[in-house]
Protein backbone atom coordinates (compact mmCIF):
# COMPACT_ATOMS: atom_id res chain seq x y z
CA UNK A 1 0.00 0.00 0.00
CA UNK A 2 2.89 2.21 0.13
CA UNK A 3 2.94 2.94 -3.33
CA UNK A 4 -0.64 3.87 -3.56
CA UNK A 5 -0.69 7.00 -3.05
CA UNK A 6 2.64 8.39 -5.03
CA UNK A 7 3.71 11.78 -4.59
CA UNK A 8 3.17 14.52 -7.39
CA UNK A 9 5.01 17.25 -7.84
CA UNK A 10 4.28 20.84 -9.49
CA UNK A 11 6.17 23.84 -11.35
CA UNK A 12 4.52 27.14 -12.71
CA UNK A 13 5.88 29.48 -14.94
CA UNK A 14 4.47 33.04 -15.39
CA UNK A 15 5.17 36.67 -16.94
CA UNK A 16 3.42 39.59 -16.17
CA UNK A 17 3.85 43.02 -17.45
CA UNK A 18 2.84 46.67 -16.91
CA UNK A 19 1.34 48.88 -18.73
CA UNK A 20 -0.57 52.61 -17.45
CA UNK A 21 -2.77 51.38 -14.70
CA UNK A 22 -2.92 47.81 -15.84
CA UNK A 23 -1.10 44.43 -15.24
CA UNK A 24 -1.50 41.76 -17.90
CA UNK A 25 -0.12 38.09 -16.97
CA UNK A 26 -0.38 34.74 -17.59
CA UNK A 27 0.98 31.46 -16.08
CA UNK A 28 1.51 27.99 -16.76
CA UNK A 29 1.47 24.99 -14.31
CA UNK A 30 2.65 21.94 -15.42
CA UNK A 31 2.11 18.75 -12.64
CA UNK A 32 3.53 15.31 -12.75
CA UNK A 33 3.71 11.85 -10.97
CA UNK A 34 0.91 10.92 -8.91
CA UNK A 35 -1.33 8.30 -9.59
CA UNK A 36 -4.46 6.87 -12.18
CA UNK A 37 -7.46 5.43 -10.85
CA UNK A 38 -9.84 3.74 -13.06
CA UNK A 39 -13.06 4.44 -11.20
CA UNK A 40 -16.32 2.45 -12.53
CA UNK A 41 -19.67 3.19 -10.98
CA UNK A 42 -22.92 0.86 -11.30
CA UNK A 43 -24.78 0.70 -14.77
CA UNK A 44 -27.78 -0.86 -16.08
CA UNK A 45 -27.80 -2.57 -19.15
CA UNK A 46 -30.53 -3.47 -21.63
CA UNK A 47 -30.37 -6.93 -23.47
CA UNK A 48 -32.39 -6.75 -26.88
CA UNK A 49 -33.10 -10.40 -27.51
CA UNK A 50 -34.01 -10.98 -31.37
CA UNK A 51 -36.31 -13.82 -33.20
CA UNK A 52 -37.22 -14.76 -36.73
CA UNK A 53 -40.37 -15.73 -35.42
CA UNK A 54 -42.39 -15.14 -32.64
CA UNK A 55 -41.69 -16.73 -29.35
CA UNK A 56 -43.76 -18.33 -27.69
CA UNK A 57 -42.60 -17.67 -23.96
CA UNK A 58 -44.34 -15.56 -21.27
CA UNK A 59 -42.50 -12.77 -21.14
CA UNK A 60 -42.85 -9.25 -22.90
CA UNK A 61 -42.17 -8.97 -26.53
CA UNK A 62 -41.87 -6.35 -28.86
CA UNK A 63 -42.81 -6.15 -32.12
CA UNK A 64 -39.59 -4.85 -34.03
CA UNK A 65 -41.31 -2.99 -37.17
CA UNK A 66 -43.46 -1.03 -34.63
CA UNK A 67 -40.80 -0.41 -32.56
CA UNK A 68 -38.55 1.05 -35.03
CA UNK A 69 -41.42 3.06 -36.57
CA UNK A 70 -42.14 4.68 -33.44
CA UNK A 71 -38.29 5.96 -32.74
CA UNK A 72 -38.62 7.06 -36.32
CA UNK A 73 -41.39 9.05 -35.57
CA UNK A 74 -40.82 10.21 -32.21
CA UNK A 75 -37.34 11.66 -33.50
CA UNK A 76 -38.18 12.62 -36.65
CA UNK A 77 -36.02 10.23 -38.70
CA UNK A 78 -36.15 9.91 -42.15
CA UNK A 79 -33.30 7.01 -43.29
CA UNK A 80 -34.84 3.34 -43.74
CA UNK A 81 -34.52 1.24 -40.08
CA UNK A 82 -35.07 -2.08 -42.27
């Protein structure tokens, strides 16, 4: 665990200048080291399950024309979902 947590380390650069009653600047910080996390959180996922003919189970099926003709219509598509 020692390595977990590695340490990072930072340098900025910057200019400024004068000019009347004004001072313009800028600056650059560049950091390094330090480590990635990959960090996943929960998702659901939909499984579209696809026959040649209809099923005969007891579960909820959709008809596939009527499905794609009401996305096409609800989002105002015009290109072929054959």
């Amino acid at each position: 665990m020692q390595d977990l947590w590695r340490s990072t380390h930072s340098h900025t650069t910057g200019s400024a200048y004068v000019s009347g009653n004004y001072i313009y600047g800028s600056a650059n910080t560049t950091t390094s080291g330090g480590h990635t996390f990959l960090m996943r959180k929960p998702t659901t996922t939909n499984t579209i399950v696809c026959f040649r003919e209809k099923p005969e189970i007891n579960n909820l099926v959709y008809d596939a024309k009527f499905v794609a003709g009401s996305i096409k219509k609800k989002y105002g598509l015009t290109k072929n979902l054959d």
